[in-house]
Protein backbone atom coordinates (compact mmCIF):
# COMPACT_ATOMS: atom_id res chain seq x y z
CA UNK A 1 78.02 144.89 107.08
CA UNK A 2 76.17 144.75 110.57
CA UNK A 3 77.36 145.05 113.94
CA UNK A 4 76.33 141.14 115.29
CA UNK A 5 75.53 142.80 118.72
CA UNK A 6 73.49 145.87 118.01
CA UNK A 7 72.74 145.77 113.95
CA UNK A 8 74.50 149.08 113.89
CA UNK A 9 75.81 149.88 109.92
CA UNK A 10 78.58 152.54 111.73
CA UNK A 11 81.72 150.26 111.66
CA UNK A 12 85.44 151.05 111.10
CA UNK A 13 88.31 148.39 110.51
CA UNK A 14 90.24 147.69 113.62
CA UNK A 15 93.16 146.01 112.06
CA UNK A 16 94.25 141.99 111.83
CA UNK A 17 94.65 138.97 113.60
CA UNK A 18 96.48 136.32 111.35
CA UNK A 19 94.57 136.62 108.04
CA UNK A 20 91.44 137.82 109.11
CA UNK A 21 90.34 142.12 108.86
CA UNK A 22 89.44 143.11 112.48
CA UNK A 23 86.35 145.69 112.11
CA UNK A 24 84.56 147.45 115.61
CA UNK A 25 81.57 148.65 115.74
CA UNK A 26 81.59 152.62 116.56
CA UNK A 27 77.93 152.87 118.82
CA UNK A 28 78.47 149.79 121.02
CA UNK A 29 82.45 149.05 120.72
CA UNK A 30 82.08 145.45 119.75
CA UNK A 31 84.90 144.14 118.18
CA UNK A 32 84.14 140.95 115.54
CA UNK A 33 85.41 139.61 112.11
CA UNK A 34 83.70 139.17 108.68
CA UNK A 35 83.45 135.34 108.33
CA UNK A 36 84.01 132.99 110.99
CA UNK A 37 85.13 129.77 110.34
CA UNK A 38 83.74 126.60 111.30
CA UNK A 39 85.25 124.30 113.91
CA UNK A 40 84.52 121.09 115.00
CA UNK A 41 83.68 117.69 112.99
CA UNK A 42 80.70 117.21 110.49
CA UNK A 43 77.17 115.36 112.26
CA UNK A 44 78.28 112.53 109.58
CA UNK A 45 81.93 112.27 110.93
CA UNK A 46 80.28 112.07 114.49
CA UNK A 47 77.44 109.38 113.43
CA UNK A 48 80.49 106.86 111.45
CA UNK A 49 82.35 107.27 114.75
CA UNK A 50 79.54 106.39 117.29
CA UNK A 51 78.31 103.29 114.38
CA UNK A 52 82.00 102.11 114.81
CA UNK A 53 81.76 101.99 119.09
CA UNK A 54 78.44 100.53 118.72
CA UNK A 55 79.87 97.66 116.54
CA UNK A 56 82.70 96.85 119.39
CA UNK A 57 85.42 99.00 118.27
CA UNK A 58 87.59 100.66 120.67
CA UNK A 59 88.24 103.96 120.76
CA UNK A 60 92.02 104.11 119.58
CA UNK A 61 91.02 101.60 116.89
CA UNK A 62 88.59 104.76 115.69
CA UNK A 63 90.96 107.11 116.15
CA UNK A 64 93.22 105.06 113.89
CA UNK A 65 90.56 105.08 111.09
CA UNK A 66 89.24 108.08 110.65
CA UNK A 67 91.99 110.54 112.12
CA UNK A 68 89.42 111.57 114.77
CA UNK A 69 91.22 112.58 118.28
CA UNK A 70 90.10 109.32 120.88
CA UNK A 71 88.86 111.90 123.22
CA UNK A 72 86.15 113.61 120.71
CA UNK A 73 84.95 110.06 119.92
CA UNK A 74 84.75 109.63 124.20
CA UNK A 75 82.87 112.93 124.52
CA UNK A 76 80.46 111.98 121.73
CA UNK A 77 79.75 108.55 123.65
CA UNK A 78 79.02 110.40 126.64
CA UNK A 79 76.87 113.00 125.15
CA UNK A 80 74.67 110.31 123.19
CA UNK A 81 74.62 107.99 126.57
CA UNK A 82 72.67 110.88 128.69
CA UNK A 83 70.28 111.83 126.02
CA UNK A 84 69.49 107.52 126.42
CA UNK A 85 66.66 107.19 128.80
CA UNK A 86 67.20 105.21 131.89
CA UNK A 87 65.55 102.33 131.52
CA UNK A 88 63.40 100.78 129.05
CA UNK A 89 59.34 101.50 129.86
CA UNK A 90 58.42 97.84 131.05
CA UNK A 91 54.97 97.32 129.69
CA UNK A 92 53.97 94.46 130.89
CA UNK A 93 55.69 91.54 133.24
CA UNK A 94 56.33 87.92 131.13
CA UNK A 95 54.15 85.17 132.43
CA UNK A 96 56.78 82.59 131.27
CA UNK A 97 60.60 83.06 132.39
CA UNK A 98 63.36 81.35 130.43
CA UNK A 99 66.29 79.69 132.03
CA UNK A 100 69.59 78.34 130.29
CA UNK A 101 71.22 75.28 131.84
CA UNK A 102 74.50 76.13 133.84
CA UNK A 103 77.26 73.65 134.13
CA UNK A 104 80.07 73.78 136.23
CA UNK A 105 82.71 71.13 137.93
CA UNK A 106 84.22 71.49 141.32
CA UNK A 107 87.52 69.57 141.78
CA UNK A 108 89.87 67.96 138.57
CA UNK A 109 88.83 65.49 136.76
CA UNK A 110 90.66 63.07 138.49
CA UNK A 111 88.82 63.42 141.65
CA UNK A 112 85.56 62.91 139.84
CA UNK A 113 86.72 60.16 138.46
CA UNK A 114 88.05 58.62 141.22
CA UNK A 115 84.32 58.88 142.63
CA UNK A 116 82.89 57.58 139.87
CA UNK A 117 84.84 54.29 140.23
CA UNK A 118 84.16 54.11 143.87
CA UNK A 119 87.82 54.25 144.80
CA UNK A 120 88.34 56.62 148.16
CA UNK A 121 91.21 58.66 149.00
């Protein structure tokens, strides 16, 4: 076993925390554990999460799914929105614009009714 900070081979065991054996390196006094166990979700936990916001569900609706805290799956939308660039590039400007028809009515119906007819009020 190597010291992590200084590669030296001179180490002692420095007792326990929980279940894990302490050890300390004797040259440089660093203090460390054998194996350290991974925290955090799995990259395929975090992609099924981010697929699931990107398909218009909510965040508590993922949390309810995949046991995933509501918060990680915020973070992770955050994270993935800055590495987005700001804009698309615009290559070049359309020479033909499209418009949809827009339809609206002011007043009830029976007002515009009442016009129709030619009655006043």
């Amino acid at each position: 076993m190597k010291c992590p900070k200084c590669g030296s081979t001179h180490i002692r065991k420095n007792g326990k925390r929980g279940d894990k054996q302490n050890h300390i390196c004797a040259d440089c006094g660093r203090q460390f554990i054998d194996n350290y166990s991974v925290l955090g979700y799995s990259q395929d936990v975090k992609r099924i999460c981010l697929k699931m916001y990107c398909n218009g569900m909510g965040f508590r609706q993922i949390e309810r799914c995949t046991d995933v805290s509501h918060n990680s799956v915020i973070n992770w939308v955050k994270q993935a929105a800055q590495q987005l660039p700001e804009h698309p590039p615009i290559e070049t400007i359309p020479d033909v614009g499209e418009l949809d028809e827009l339809q609206t009515f002011v007043g009830s119906k029976k007002l515009d009714l009442a016009m129709d007819c030619g009655e006043s009020f």
